[in-house]
C-alpha atoms as a PDB file:
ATOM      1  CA  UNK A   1     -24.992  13.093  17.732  1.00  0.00           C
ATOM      2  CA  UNK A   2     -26.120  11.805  20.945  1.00  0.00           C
ATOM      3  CA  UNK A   3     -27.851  14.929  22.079  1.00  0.00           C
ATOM      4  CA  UNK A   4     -29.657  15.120  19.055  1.00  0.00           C
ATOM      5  CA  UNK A   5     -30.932  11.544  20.208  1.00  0.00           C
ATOM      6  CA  UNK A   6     -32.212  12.426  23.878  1.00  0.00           C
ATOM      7  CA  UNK A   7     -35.315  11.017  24.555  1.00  0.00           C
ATOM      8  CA  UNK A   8     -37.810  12.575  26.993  1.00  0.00           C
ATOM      9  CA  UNK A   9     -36.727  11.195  30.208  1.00  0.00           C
ATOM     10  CA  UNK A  10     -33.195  12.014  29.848  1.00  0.00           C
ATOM     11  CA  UNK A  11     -34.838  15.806  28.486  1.00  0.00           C
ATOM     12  CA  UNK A  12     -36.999  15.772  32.049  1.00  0.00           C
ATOM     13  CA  UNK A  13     -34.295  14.847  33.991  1.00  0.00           C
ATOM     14  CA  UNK A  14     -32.148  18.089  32.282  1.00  0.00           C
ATOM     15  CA  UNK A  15     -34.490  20.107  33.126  1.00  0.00           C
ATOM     16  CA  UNK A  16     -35.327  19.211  36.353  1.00  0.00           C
ATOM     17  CA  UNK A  17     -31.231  19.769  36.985  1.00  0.00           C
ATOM     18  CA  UNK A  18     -31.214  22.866  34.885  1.00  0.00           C
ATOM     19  CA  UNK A  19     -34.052  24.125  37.117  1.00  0.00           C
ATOM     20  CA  UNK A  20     -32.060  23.556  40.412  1.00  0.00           C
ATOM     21  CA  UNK A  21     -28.910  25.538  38.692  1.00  0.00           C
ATOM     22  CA  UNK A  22     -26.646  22.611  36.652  1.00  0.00           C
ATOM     23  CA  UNK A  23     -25.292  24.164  33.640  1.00  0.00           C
ATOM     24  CA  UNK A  24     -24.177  21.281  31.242  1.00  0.00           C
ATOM     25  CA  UNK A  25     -21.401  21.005  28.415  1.00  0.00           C
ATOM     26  CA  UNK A  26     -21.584  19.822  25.061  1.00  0.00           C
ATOM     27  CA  UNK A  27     -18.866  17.283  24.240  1.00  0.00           C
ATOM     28  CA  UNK A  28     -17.414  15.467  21.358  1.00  0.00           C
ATOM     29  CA  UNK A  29     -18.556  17.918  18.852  1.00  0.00           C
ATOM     30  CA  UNK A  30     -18.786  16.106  15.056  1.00  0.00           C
ATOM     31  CA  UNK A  31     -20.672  18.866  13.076  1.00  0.00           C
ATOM     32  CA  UNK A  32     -20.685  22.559  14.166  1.00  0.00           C
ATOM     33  CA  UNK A  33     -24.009  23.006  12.353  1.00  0.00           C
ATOM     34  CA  UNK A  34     -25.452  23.002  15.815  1.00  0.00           C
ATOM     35  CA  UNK A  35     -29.084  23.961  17.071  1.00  0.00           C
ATOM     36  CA  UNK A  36     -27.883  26.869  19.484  1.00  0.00           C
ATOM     37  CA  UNK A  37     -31.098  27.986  20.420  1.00  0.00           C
ATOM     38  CA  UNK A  38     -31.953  24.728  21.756  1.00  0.00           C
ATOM     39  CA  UNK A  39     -28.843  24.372  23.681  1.00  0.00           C
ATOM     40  CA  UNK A  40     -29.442  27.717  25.346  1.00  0.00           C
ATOM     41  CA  UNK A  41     -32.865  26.336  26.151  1.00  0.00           C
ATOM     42  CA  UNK A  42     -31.572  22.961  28.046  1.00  0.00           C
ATOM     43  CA  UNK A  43     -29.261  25.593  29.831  1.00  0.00           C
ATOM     44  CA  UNK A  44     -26.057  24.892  28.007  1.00  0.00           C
ATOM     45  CA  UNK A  45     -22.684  26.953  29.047  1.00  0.00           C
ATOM     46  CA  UNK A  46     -20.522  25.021  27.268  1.00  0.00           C
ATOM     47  CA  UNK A  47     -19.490  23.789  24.041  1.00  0.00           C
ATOM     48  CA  UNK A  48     -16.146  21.784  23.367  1.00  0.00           C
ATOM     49  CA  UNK A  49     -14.937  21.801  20.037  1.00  0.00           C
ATOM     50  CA  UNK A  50     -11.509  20.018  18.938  1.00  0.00           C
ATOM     51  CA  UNK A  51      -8.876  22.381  17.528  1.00  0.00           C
ATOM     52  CA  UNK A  52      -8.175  20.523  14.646  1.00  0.00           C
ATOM     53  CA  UNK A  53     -11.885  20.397  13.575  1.00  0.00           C
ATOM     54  CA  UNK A  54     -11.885  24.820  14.487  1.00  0.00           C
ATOM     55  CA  UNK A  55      -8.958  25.018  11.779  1.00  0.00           C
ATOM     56  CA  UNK A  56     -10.190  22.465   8.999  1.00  0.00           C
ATOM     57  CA  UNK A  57     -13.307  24.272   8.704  1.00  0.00           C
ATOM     58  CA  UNK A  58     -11.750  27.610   8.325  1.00  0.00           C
ATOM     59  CA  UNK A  59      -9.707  26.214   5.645  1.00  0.00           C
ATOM     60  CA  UNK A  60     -12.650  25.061   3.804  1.00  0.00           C
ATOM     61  CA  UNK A  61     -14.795  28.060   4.996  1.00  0.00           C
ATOM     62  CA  UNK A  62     -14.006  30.831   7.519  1.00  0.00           C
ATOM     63  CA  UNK A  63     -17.300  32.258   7.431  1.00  0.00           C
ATOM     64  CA  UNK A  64     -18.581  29.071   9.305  1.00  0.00           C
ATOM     65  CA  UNK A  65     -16.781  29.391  12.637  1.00  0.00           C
ATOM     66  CA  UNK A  66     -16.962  33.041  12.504  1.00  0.00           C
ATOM     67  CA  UNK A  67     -20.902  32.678  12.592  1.00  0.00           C
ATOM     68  CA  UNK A  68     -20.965  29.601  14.892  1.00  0.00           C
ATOM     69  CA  UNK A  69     -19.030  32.018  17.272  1.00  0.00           C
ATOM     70  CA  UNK A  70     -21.199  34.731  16.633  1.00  0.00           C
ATOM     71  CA  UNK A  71     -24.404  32.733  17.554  1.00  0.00           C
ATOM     72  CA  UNK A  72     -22.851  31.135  20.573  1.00  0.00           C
ATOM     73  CA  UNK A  73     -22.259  34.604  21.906  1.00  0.00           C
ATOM     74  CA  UNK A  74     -25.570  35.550  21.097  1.00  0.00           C
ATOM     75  CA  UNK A  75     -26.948  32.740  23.015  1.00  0.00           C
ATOM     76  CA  UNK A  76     -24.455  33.274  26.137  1.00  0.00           C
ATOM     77  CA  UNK A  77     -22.378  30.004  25.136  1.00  0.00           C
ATOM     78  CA  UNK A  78     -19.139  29.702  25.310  1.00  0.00           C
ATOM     79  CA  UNK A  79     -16.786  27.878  23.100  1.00  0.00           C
ATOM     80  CA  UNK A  80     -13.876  25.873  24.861  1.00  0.00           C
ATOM     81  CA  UNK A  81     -11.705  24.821  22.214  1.00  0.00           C
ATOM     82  CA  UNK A  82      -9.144  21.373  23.151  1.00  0.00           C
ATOM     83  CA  UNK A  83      -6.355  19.808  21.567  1.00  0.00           C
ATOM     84  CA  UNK A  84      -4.447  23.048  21.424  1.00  0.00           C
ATOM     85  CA  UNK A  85      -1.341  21.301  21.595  1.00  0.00           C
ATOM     86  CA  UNK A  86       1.636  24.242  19.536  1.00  0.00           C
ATOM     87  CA  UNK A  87       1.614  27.671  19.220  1.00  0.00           C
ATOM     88  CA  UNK A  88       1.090  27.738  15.898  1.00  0.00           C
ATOM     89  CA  UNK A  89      -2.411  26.183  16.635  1.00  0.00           C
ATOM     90  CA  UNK A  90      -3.236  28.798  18.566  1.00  0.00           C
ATOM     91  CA  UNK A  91      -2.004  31.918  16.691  1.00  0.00           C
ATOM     92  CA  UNK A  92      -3.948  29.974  14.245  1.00  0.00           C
ATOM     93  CA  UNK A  93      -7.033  29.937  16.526  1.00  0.00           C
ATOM     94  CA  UNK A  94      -7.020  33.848  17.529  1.00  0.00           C
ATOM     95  CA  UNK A  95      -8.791  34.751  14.758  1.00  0.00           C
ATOM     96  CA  UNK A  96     -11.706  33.323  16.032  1.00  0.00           C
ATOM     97  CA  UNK A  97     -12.340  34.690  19.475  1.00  0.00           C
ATOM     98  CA  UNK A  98     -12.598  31.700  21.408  1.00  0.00           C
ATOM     99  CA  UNK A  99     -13.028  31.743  24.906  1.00  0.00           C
ATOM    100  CA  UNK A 100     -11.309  28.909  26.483  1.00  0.00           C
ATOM    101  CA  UNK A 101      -8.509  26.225  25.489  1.00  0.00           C
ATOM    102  CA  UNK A 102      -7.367  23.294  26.748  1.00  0.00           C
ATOM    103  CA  UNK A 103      -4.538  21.078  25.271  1.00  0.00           C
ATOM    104  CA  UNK A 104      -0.844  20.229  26.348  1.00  0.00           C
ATOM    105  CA  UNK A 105       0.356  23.618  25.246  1.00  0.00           C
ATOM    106  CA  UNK A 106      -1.469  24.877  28.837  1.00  0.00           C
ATOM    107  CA  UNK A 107       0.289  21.533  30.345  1.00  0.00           C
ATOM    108  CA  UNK A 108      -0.528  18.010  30.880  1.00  0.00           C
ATOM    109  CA  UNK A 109      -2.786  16.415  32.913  1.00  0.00           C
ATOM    110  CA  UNK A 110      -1.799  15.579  36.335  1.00  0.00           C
ATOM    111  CA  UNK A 111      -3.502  13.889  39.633  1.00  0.00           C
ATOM    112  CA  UNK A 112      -4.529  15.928  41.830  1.00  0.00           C
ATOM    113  CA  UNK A 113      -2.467  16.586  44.823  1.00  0.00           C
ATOM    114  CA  UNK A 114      -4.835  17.792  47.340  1.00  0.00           C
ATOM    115  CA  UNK A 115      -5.993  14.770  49.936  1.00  0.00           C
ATOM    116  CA  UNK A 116      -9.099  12.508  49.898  1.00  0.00           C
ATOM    117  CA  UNK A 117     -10.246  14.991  53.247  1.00  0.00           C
ATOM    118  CA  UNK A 118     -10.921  17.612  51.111  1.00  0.00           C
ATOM    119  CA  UNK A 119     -13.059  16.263  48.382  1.00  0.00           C
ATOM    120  CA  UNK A 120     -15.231  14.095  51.312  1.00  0.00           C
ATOM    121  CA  UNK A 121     -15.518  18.038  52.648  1.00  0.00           C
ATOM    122  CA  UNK A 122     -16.682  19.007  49.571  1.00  0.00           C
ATOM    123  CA  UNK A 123     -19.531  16.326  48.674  1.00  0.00           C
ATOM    124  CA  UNK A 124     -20.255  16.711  52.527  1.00  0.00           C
ATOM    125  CA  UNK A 125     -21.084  20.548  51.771  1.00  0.00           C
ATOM    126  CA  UNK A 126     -18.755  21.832  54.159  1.00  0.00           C
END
């Protein structure tokens, strides 16, 4: 709902970082009705869908996700699907091509064990 919302700073500062090669991610998906074109425009790789949202609208319409998937690939999108937390959720989800899921079935969350040096090497561009 929020990206729907952006207002022309926030759009000119997205493009300036699209222009110097930031690829963004669209979060906290509440309709998949979503303006793909655009996205692919404002240099979009991502788009995170919950599971649970994947599989209620296949109940209520298959055709739907099918053709959300189907313009995503179009546009060079990929959908990361989360919450994939059984197995049945994700024979459940294979029907639908997705490219990436996260959820506890992959494993839990964990801090990071690698030490502060590295990350300061990292932002320092080493």
């Amino acid at each position: 709902d929020e990206f729907e919302l952006l207002g022309g700073d926030v759009a000119k500062d997205m493009k300036r970082l699209s222009d110097a090669g930031y690829r963004f991610s669209l979060d906290q998906v509440s309709d998949l009705r979503l303006d793909v074109p655009t996205l692919a425009a404002r240099n979009f790789q991502f788009v995170k869908v919950d599971a649970s949202m994947i599989l209620e609208q296949a109940k209520d319409d298959a055709e739907v996700v099918r053709a959300l998937k189907r313009t995503l690939d179009e546009a060079g999108i990929d959908l990361i699907v989360e919450k994939i937390e059984t197995e049945q959720v994700l024979v459940e989800l294979s029907d639908y091509r997705i490219d990436f899921g996260q959820g506890y079935l992959f494993g839990e969350p964990r801090i990071s064990q690698d030490p502060p040096e590295v990350f300061q090497e990292l932002q320092a561009g080493e």
